[in-house]
PDB file of N, CA and C in Angstrom:
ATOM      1  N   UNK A   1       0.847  -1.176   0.000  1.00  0.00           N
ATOM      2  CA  UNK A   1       0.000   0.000   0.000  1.00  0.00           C
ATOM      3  C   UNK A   1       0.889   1.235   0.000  1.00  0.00           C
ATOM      4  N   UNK A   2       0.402   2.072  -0.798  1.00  0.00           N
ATOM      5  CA  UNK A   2       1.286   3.188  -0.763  1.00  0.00           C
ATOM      6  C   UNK A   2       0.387   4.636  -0.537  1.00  0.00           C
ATOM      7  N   UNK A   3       0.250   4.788   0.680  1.00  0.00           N
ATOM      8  CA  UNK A   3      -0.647   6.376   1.067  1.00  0.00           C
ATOM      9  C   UNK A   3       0.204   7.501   0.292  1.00  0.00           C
ATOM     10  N   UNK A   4      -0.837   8.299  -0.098  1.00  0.00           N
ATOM     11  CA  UNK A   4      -0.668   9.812  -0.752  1.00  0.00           C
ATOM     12  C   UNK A   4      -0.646  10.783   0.755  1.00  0.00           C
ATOM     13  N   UNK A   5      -0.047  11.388   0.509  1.00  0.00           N
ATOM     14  CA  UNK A   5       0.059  12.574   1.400  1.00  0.00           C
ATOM     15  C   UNK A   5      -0.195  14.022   0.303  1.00  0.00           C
ATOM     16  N   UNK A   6      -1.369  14.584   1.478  1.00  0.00           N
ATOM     17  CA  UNK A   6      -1.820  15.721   0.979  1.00  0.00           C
ATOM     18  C   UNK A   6      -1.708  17.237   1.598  1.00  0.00           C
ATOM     19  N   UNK A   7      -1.432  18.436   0.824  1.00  0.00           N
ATOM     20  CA  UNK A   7      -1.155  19.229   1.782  1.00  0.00           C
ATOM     21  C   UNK A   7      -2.433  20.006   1.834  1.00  0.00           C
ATOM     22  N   UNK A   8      -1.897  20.648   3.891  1.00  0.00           N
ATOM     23  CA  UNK A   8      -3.576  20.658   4.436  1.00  0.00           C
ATOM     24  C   UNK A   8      -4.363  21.646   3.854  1.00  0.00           C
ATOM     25  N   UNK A   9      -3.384  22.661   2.512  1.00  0.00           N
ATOM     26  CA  UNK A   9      -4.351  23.187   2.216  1.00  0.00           C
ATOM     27  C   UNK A   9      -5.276  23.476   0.931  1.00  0.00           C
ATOM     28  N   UNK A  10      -5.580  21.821   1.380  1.00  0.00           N
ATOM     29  CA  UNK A  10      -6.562  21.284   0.375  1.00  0.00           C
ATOM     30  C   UNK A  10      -7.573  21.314   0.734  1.00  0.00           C
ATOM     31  N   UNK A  11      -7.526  21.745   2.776  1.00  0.00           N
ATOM     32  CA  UNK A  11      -9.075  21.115   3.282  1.00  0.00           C
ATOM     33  C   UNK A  11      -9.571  22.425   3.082  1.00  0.00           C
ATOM     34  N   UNK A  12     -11.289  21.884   2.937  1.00  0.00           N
ATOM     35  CA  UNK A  12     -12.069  23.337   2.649  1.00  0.00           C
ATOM     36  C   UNK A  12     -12.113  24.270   3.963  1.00  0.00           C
ATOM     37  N   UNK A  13     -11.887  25.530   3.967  1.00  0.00           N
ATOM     38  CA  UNK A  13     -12.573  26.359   4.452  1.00  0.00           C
ATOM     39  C   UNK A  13     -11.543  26.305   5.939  1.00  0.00           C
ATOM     40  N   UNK A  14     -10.349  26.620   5.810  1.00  0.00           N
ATOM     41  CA  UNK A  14      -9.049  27.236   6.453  1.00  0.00           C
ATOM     42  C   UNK A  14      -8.562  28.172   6.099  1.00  0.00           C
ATOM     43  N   UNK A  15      -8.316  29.023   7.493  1.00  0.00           N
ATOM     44  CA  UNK A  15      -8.362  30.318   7.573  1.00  0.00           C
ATOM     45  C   UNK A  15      -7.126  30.366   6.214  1.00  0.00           C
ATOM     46  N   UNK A  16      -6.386  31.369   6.170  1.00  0.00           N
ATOM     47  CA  UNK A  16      -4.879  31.865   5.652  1.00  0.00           C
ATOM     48  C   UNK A  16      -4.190  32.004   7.172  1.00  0.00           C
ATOM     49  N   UNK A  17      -4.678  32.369   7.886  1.00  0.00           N
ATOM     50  CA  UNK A  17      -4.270  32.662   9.358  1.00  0.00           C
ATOM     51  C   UNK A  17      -3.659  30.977   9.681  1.00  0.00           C
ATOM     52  N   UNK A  18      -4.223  30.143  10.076  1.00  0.00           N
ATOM     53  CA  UNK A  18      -4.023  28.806  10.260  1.00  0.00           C
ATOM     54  C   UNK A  18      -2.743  28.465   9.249  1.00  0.00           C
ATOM     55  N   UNK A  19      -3.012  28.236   7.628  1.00  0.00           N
ATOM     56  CA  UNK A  19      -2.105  27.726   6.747  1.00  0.00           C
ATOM     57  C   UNK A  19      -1.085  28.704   7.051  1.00  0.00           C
ATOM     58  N   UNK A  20      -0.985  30.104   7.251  1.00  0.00           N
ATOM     59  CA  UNK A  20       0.089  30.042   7.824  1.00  0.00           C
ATOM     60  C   UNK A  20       1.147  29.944   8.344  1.00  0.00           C
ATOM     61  N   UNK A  21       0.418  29.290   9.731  1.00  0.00           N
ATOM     62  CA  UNK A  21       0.695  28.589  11.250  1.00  0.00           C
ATOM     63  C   UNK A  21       1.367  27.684  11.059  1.00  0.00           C
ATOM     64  N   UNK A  22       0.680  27.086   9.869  1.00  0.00           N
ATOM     65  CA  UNK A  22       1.206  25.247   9.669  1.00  0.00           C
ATOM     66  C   UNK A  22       2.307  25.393   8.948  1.00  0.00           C
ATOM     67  N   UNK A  23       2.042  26.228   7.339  1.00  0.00           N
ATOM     68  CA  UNK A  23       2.746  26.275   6.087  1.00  0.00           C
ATOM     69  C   UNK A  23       4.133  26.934   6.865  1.00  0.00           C
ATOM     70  N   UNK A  24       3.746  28.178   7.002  1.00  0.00           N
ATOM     71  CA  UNK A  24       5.220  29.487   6.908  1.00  0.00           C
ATOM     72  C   UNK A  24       4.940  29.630   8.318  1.00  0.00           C
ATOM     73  N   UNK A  25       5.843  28.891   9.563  1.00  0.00           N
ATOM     74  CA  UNK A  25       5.483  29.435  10.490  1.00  0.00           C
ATOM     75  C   UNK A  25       6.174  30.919  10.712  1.00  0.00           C
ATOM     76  N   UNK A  26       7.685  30.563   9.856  1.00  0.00           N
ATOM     77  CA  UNK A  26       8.060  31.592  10.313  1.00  0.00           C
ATOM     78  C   UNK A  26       7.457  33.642   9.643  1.00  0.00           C
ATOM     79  N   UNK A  27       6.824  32.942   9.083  1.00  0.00           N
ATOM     80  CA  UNK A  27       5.972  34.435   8.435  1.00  0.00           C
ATOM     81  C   UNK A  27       5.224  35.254   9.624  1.00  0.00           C
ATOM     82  N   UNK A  28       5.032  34.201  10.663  1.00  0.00           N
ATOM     83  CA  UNK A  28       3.930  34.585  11.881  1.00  0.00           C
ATOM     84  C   UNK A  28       5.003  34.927  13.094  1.00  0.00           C
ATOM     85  N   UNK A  29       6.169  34.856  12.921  1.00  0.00           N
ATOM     86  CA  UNK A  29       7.143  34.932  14.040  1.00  0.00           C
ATOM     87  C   UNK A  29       7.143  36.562  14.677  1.00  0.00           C
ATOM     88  N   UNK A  30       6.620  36.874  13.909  1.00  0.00           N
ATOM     89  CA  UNK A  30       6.623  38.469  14.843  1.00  0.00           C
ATOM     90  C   UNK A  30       5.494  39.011  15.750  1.00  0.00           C
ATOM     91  N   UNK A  31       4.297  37.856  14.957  1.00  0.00           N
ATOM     92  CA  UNK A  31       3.400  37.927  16.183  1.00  0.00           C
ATOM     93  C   UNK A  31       3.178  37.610  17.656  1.00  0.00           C
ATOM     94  N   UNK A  32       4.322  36.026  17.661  1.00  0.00           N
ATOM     95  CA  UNK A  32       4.119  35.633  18.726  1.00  0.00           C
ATOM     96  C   UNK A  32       5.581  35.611  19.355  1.00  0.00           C
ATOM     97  N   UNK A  33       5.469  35.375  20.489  1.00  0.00           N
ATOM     98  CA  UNK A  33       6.924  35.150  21.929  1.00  0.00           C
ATOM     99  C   UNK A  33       7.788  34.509  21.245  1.00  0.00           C
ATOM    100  N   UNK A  34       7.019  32.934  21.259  1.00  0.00           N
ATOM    101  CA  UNK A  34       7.558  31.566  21.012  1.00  0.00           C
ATOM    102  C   UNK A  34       7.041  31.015  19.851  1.00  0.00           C
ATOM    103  N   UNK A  35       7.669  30.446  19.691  1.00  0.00           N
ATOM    104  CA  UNK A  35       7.215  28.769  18.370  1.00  0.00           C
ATOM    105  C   UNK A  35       5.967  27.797  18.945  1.00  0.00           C
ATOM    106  N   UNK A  36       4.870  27.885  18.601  1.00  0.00           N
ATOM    107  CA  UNK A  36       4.140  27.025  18.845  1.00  0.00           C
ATOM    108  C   UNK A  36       4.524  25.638  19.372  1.00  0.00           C
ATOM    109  N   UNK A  37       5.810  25.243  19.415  1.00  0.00           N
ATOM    110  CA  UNK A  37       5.883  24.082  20.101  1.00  0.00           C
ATOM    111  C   UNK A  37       7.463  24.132  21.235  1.00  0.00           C
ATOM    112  N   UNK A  38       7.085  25.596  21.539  1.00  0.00           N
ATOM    113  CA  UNK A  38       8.532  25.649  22.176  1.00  0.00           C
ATOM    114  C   UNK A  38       7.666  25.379  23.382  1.00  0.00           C
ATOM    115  N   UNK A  39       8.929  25.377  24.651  1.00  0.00           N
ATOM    116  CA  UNK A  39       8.404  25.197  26.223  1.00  0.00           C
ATOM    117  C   UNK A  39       7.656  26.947  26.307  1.00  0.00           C
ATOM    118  N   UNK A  40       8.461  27.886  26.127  1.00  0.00           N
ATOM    119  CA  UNK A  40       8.348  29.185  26.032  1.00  0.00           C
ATOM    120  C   UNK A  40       6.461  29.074  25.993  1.00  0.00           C
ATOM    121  N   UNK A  41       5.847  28.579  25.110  1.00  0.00           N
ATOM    122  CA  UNK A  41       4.734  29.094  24.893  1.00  0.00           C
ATOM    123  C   UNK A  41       3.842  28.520  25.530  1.00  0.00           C
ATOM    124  N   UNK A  42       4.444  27.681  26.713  1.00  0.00           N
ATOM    125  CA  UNK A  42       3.026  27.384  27.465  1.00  0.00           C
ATOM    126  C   UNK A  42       2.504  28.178  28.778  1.00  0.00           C
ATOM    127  N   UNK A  43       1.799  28.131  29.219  1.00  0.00           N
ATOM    128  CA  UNK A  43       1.062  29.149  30.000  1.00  0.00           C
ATOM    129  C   UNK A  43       2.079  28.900  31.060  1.00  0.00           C
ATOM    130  N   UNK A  44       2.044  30.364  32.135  1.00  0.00           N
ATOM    131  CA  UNK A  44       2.376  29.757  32.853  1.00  0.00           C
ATOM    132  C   UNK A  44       1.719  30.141  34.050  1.00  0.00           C
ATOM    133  N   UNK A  45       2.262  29.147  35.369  1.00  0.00           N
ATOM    134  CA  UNK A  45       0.756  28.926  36.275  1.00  0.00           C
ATOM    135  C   UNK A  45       0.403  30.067  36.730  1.00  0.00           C
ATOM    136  N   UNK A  46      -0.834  30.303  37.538  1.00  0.00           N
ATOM    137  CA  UNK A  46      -1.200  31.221  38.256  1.00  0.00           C
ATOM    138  C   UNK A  46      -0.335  31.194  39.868  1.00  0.00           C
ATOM    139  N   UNK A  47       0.069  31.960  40.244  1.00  0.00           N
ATOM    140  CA  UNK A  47       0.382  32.138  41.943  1.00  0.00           C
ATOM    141  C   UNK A  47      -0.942  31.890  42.856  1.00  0.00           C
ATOM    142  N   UNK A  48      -1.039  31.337  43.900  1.00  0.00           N
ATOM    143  CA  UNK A  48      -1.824  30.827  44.408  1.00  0.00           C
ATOM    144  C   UNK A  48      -3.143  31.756  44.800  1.00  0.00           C
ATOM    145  N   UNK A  49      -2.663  33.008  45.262  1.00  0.00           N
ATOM    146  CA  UNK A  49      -4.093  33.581  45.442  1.00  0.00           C
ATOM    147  C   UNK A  49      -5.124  33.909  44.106  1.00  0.00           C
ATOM    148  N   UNK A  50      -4.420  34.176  43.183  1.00  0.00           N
ATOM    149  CA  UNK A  50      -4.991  34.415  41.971  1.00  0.00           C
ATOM    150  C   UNK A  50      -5.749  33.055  40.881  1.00  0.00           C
ATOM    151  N   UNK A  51      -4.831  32.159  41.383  1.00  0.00           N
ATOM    152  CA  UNK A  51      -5.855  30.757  41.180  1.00  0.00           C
ATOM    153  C   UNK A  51      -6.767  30.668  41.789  1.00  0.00           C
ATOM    154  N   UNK A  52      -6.927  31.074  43.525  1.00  0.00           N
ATOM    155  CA  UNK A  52      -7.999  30.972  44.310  1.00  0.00           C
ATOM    156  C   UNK A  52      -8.865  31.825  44.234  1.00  0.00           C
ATOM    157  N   UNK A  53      -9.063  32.866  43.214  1.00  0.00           N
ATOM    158  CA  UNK A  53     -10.055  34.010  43.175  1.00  0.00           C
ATOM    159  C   UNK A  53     -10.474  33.307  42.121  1.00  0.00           C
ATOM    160  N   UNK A  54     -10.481  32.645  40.966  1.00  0.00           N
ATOM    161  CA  UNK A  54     -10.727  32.343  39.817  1.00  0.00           C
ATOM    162  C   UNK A  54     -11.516  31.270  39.985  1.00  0.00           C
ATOM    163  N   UNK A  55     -10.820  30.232  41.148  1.00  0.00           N
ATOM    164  CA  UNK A  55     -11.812  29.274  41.082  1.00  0.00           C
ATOM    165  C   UNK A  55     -13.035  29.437  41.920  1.00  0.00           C
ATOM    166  N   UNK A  56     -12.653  31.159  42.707  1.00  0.00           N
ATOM    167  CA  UNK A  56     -14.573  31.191  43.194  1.00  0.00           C
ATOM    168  C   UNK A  56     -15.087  31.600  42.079  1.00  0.00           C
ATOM    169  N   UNK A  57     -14.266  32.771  41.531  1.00  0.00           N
ATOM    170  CA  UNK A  57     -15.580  32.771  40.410  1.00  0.00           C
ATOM    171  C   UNK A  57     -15.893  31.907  39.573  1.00  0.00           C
ATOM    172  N   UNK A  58     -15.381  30.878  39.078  1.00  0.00           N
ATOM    173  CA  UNK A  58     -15.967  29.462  38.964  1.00  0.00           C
ATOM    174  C   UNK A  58     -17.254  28.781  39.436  1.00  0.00           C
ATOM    175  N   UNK A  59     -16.679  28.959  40.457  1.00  0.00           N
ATOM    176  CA  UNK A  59     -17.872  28.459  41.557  1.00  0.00           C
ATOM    177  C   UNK A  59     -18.761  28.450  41.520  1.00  0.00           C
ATOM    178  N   UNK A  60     -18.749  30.487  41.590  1.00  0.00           N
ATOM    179  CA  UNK A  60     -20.125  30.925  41.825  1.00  0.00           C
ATOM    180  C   UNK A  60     -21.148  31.352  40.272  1.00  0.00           C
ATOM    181  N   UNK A  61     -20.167  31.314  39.403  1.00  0.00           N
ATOM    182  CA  UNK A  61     -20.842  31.218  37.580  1.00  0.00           C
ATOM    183  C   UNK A  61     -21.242  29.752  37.632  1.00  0.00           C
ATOM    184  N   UNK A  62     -20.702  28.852  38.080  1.00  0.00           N
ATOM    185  CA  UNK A  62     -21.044  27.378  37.808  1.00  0.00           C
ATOM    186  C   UNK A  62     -22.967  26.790  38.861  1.00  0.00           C
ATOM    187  N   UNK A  63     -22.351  27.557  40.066  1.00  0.00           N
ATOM    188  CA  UNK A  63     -23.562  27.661  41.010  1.00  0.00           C
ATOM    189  C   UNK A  63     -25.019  27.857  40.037  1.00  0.00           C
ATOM    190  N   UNK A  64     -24.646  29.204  40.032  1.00  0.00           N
ATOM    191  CA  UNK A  64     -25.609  29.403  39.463  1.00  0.00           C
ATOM    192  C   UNK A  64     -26.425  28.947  38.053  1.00  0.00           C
ATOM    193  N   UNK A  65     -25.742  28.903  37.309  1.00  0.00           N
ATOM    194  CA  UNK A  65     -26.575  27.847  36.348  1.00  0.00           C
ATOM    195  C   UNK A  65     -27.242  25.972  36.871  1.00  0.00           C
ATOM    196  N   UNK A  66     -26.552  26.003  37.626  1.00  0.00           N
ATOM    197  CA  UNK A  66     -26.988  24.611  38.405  1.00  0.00           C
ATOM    198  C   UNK A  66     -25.961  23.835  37.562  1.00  0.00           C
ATOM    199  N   UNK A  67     -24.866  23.258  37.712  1.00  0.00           N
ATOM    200  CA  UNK A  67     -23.552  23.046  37.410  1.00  0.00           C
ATOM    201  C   UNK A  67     -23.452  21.795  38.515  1.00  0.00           C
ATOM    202  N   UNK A  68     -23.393  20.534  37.783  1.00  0.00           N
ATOM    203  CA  UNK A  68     -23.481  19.456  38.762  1.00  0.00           C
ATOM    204  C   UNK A  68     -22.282  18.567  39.780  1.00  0.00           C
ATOM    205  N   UNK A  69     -22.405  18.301  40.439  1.00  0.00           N
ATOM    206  CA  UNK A  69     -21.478  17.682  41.458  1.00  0.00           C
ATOM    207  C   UNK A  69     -20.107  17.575  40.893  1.00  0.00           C
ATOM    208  N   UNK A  70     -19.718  17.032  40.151  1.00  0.00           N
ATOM    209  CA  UNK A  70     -18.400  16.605  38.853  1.00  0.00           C
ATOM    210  C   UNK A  70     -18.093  17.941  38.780  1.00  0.00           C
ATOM    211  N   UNK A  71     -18.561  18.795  38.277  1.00  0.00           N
ATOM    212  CA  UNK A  71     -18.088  20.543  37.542  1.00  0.00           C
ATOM    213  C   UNK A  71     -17.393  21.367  39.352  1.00  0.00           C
ATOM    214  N   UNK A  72     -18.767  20.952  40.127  1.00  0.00           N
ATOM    215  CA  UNK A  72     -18.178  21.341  41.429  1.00  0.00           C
ATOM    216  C   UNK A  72     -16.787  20.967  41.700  1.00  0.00           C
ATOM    217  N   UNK A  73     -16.691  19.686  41.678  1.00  0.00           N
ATOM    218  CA  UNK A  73     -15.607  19.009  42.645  1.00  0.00           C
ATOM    219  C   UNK A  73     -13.955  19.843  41.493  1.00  0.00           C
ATOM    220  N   UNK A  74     -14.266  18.872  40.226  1.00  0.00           N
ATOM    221  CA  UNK A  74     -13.241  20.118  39.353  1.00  0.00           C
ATOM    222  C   UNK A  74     -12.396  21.401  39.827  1.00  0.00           C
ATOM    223  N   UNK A  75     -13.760  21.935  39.988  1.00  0.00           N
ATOM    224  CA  UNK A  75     -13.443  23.622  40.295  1.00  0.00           C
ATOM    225  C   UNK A  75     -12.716  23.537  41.779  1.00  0.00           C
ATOM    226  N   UNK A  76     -13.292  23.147  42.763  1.00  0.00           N
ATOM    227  CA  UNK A  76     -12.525  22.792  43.888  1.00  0.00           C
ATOM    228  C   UNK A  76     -11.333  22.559  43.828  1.00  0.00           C
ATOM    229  N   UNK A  77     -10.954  21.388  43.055  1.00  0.00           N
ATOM    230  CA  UNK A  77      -9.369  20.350  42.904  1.00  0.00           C
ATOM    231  C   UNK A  77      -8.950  21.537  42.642  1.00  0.00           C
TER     232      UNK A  77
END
């Protein structure tokens, strides 16, 4: 068997923004920090009180729609 390989921008209805991303990353290098697959570009954590304000408001957006036991406990962890 011999698979064809196709390039992705064959699929319908991708941005230019995306092909890009994929095609020329480096065309997009001035937009961003890092390289989409560097360490550089992953988030990095919140400091603890500022995680703990986030996950009340979690909480209390989740509360209120009626947001079930599982979504609770989540937000807690």
């Amino acid at each position: 068997m011999d698979p064809d390989c196709y390039p992705i921008s064959i699929l319908p209805h991708t941005s230019k923004l995306f092909l890009d991303f994929v095609e020329r990353p480096n065309a997009l290098a001035p937009f961003y920090v890092a390289g989409a697959y560097s360490a550089a570009s992953s988030p990095r954590p919140f400091d603890a009180p500022k995680r703990a304000a986030i996950a009340d408001l979690l909480a209390e957006q989740n509360r209120s729609v009626g947001a079930g036991p599982q979504v609770m406990a989540n937000i807690e962890r």
